[in-house]
Protein backbone atom coordinates (compact mmCIF):
# COMPACT_ATOMS: atom_id res chain seq x y z
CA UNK A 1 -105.52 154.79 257.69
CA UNK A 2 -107.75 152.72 255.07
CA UNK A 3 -107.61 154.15 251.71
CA UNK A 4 -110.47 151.64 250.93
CA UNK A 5 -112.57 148.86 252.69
CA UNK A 6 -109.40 146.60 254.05
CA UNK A 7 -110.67 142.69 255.40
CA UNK A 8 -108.53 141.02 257.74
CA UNK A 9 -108.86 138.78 261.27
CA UNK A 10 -107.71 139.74 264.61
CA UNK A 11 -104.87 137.82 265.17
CA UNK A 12 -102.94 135.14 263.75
CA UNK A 13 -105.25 132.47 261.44
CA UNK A 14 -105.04 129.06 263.04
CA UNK A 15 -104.08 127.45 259.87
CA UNK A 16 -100.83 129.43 259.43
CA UNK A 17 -100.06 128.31 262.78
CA UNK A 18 -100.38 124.85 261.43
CA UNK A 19 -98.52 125.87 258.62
CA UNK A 20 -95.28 127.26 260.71
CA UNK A 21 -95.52 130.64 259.47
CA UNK A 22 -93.24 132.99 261.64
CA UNK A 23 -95.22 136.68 262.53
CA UNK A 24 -93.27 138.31 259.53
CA UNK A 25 -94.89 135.59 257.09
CA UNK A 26 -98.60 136.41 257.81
CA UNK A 27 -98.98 139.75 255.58
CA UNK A 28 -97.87 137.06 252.70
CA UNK A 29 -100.16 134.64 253.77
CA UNK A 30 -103.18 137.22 254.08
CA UNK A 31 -102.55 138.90 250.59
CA UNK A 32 -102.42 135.19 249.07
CA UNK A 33 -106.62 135.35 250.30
CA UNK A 34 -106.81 138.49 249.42
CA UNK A 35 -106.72 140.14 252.49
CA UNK A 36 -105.29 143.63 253.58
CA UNK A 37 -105.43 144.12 256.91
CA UNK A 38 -104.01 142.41 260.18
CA UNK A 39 -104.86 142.89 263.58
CA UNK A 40 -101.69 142.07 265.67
CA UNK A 41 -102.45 140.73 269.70
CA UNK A 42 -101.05 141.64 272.54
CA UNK A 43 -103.81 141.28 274.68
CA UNK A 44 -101.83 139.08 277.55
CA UNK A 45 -99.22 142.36 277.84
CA UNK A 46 -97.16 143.52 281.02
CA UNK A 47 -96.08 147.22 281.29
CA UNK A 48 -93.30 146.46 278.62
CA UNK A 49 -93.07 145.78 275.02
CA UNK A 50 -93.41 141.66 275.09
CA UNK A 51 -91.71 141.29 271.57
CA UNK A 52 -88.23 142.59 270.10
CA UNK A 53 -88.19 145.37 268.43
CA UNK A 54 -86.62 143.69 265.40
CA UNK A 55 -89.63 141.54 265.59
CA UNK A 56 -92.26 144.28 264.98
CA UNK A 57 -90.05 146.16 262.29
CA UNK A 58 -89.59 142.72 260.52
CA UNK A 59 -93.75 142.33 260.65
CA UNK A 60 -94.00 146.03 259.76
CA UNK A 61 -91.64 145.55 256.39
CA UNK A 62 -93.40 143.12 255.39
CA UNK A 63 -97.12 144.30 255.81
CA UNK A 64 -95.76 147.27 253.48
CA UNK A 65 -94.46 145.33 250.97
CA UNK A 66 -97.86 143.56 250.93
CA UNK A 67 -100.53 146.12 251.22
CA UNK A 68 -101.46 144.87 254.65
CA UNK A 69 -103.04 147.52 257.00
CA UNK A 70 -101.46 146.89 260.65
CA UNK A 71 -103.19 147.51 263.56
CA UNK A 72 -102.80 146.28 267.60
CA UNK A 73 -105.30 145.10 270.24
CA UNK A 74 -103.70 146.27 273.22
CA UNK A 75 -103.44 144.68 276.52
CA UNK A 76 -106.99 143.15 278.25
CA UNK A 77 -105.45 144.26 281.77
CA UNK A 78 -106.73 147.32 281.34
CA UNK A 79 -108.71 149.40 283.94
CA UNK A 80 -108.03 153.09 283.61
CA UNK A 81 -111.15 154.05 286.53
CA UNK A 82 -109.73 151.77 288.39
CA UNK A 83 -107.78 152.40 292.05
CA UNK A 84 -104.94 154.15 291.45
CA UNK A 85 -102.08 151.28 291.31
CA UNK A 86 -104.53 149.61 288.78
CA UNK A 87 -104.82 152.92 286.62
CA UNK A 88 -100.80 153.73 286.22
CA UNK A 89 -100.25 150.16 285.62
CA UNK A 90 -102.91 150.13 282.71
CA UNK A 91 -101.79 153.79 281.58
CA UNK A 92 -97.79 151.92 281.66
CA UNK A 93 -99.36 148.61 279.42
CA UNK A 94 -100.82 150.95 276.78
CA UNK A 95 -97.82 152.68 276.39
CA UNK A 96 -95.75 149.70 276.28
CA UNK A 97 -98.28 148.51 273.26
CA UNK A 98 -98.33 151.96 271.79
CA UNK A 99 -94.18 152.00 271.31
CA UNK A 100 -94.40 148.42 269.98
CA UNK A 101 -97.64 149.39 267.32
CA UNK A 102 -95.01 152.55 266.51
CA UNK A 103 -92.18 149.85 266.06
CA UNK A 104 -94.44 147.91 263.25
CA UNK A 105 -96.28 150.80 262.06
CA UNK A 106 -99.54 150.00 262.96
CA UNK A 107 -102.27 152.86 262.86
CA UNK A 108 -103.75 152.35 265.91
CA UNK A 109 -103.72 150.72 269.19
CA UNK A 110 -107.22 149.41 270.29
CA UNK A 111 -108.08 148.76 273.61
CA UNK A 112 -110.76 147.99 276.25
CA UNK A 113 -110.95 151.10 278.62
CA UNK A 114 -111.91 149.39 282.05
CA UNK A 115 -115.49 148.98 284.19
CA UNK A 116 -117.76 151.45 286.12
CA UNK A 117 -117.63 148.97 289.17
CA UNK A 118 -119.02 151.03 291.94
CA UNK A 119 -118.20 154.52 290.14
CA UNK A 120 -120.97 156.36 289.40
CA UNK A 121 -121.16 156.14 285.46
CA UNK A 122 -119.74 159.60 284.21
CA UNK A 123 -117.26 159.74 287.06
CA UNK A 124 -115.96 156.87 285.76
CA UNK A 125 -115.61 157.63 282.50
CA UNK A 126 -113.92 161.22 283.26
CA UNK A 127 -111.62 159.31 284.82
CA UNK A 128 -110.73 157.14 281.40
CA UNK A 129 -111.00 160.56 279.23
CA UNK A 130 -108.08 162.00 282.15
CA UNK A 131 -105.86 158.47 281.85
CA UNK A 132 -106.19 158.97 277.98
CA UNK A 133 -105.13 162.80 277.75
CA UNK A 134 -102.00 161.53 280.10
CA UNK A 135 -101.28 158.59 277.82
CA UNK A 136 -101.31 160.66 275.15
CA UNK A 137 -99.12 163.02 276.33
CA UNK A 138 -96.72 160.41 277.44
CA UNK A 139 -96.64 158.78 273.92
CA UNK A 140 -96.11 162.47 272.19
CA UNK A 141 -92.70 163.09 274.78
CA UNK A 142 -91.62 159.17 273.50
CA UNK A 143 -92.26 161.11 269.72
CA UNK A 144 -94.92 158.03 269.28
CA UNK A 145 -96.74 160.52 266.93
CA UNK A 146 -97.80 158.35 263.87
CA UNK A 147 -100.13 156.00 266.45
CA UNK A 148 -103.57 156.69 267.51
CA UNK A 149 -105.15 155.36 270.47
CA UNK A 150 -108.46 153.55 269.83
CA UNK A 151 -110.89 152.66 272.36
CA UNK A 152 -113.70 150.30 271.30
CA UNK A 153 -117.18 150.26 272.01
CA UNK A 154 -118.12 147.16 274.77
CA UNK A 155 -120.03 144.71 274.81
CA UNK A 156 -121.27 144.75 278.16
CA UNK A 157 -123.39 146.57 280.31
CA UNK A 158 -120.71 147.48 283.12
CA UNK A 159 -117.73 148.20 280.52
CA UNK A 160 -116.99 151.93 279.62
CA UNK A 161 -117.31 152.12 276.47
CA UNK A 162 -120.89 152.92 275.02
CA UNK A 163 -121.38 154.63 271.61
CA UNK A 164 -122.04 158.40 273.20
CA UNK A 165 -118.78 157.64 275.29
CA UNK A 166 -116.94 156.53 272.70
CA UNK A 167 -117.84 159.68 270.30
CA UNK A 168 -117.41 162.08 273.26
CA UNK A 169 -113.66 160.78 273.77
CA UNK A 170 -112.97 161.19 269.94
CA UNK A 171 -114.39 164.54 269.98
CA UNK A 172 -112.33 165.67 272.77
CA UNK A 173 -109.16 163.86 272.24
CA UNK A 174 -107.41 164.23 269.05
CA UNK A 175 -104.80 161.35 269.16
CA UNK A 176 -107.76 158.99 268.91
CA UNK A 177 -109.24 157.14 265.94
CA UNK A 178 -112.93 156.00 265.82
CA UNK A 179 -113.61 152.13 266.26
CA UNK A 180 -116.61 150.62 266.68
CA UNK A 181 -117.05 146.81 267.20
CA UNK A 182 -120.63 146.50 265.81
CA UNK A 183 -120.90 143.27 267.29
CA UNK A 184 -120.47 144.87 270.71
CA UNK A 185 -122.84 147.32 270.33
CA UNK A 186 -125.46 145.10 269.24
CA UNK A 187 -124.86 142.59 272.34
CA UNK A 188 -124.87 145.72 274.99
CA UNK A 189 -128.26 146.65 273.62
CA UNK A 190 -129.62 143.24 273.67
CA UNK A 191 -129.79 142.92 269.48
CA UNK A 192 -129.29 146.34 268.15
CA UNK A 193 -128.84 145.73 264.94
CA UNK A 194 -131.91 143.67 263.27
CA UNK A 195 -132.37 146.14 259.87
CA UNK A 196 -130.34 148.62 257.89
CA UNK A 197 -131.06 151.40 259.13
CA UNK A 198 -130.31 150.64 262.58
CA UNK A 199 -126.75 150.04 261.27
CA UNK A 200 -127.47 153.49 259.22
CA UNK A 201 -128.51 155.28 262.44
CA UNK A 202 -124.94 154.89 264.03
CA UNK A 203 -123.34 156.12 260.69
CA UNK A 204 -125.26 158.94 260.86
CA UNK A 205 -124.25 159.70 264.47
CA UNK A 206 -121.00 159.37 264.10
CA UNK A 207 -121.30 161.75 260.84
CA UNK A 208 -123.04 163.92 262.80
CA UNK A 209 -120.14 164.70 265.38
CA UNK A 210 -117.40 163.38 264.12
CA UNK A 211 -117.15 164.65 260.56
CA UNK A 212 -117.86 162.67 257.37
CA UNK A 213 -114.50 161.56 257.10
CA UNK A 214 -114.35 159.90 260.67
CA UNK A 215 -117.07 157.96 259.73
CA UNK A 216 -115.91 156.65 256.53
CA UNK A 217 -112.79 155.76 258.11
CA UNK A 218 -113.56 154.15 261.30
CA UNK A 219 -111.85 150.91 262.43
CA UNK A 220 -114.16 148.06 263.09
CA UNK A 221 -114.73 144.78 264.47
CA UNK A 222 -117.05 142.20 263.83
CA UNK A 223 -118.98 138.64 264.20
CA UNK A 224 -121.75 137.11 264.99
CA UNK A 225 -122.39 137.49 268.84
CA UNK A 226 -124.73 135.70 271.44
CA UNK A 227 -125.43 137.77 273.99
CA UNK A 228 -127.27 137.78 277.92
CA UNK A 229 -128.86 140.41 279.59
CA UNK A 230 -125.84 141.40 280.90
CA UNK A 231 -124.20 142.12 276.96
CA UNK A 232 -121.67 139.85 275.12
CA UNK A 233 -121.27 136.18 275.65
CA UNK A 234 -119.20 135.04 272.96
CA UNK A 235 -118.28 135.07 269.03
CA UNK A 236 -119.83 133.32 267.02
CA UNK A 237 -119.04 132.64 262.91
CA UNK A 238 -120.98 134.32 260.23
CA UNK A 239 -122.31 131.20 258.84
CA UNK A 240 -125.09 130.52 262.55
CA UNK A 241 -127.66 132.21 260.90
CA UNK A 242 -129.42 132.10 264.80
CA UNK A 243 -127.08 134.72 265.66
CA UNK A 244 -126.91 138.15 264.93
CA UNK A 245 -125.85 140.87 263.58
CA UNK A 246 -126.04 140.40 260.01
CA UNK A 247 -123.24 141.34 257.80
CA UNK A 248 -124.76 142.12 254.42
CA UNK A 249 -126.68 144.86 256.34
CA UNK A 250 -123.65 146.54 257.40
CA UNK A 251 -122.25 145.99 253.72
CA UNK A 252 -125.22 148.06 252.25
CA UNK A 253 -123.92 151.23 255.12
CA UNK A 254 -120.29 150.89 253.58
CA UNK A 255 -121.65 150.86 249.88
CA UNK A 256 -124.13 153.73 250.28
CA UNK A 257 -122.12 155.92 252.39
CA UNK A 258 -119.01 155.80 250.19
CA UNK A 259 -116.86 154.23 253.36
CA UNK A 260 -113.76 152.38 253.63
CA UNK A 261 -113.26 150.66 257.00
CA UNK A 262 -110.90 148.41 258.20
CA UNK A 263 -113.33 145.86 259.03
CA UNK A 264 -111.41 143.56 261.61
CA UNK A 265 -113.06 139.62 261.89
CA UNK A 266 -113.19 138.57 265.22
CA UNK A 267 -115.23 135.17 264.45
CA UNK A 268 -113.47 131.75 265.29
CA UNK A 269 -112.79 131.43 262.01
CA UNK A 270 -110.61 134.64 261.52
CA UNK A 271 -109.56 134.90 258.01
CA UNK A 272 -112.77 132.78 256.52
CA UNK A 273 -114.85 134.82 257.75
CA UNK A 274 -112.83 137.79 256.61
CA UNK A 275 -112.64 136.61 252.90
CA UNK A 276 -116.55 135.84 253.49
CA UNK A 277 -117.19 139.47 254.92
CA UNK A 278 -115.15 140.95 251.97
CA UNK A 279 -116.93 138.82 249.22
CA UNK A 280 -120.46 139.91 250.88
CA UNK A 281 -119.48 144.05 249.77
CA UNK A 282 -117.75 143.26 246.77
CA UNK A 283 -121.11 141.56 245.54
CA UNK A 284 -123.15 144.30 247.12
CA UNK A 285 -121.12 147.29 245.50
CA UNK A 286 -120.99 145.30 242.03
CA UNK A 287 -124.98 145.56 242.00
């Protein structure tokens, strides 16, 4: 859990690539910008672990000695309303991702939670708050008890995953932690965002029925997003000023509402646009 605003990219920086840096060299790397948080990826994922175990305890070691908050996107072949082959197989992948996030001590495992498709809306999403209780229950016989699960609000239109869904699943679930991708949420309501207090509004919300503390502590991702009628399109970086939402808006939130976030960068340029994001509040809670 954040003990203050943490900034770090989802995913492994290009450049270190580049640079040859193995997994258990990136918490260096990212405290060397001055970032504190790391979103690991296992977003291509089977129904097993797809790293050692070694490997995750060796990343895990590491993002301790260096401050660095770990979290895990879990697996994209996720459906959990899906037919029922589809739904075990999905419930299987985020336990697989949830024993490997408990390997590295990661937080939280955040996920996509699947797509209405012909379900009628809250059928469908009954059916994801079932999956999760079983997951959950799965993870606590494994004694996985030190990793929540996290699903994310969507992007588009036919994803389960809106704000009032998300909320309803924390509220009713307690293994789960709050995360909101703000760039999501602005794309599924064709530009949400466009002044403070619509940024404010969801704060508020979530304060509302989740608890103060929720809401100062919820996981995050963001970028710029362009977006169809149909939600999210793609990322964009937080320098194309043509796309929205705007970052020092959300910075003003976090300063007035005391939070601390782990604000995850999901921009093509992961951790410039996280030491950008994290300059942005520093200025903004030094006025």
């Amino acid at each position: 859990m954040a003990d203050r605003t943490r900034f770090g990219p989802a995913g492994v920086p290009p450049l270190f690539r580049v640079l040859g840096a193995r997994l258990p060299d990136v918490p260096r790397l990212l405290r060397e910008e001055n970032l504190d948080a790391f979103e690991y990826q296992a977003v291509r994922w089977g129904q097993k672990p797809q790293m050692k175990q070694e490997d995750a305890e060796s990343l895990g070691v590491q993002a301790r000695k260096n401050d660095v908050l770990l979290s895990l996107h879990g697996s994209y072949y996720v459906n959990l309303c899906g037919k029922k082959e589809v739904a075990e197989a999905s419930k299987k992948r985020l336990v697989a991702c949830a024993t490997a996030a408990n390997w590295m001590g990661a937080y939280v495992v955040v996920f996509h939670m699947g797509f209405y498709g012909r379900l009628e809306k809250s059928y469908a999403f009954r059916t994801c708050v079932d999956a999760l209780k079983d997951i959950g229950a799965t993870m606590d016989n494994l004694g996985i008890r030190d990793v929540k699960l996290g699903p994310e609000t969507m992007g588009k239109v036919f994803q389960v995953g809106s704000l009032d869904e998300i909320l309803t699943i924390c509220e009713e679930i307690e293994q789960t932690q709050l995360v909101i991708d703000w760039s999501h949420l602005h794309a599924r309501h064709q530009g949400r965002f466009r002044k403070v207090a619509d940024f404010r509004a969801v704060v508020e919300e979530v304060e509302r029925r989740l608890g103060t503390e929720a809401a100062r502590t919820m996981h995050c991702h963001f970028s710029k997003i362009e977006y169809t009628d149909k939600g999210e399109r793609r990322h964009h970086v937080l320098d194309e000023a043509r796309y929205g939402p705007d970052f020092e808006m959300l910075a003003e939130v976090i300063a007035d509402f005391k939070m601390r976030p782990a604000m995850i960068c999901e921009t093509p340029l992961l951790d410039v646009d996280a030491v950008k994001m994290r300059g942005i509040l520093r200025k903004i809670m030094e006025k």
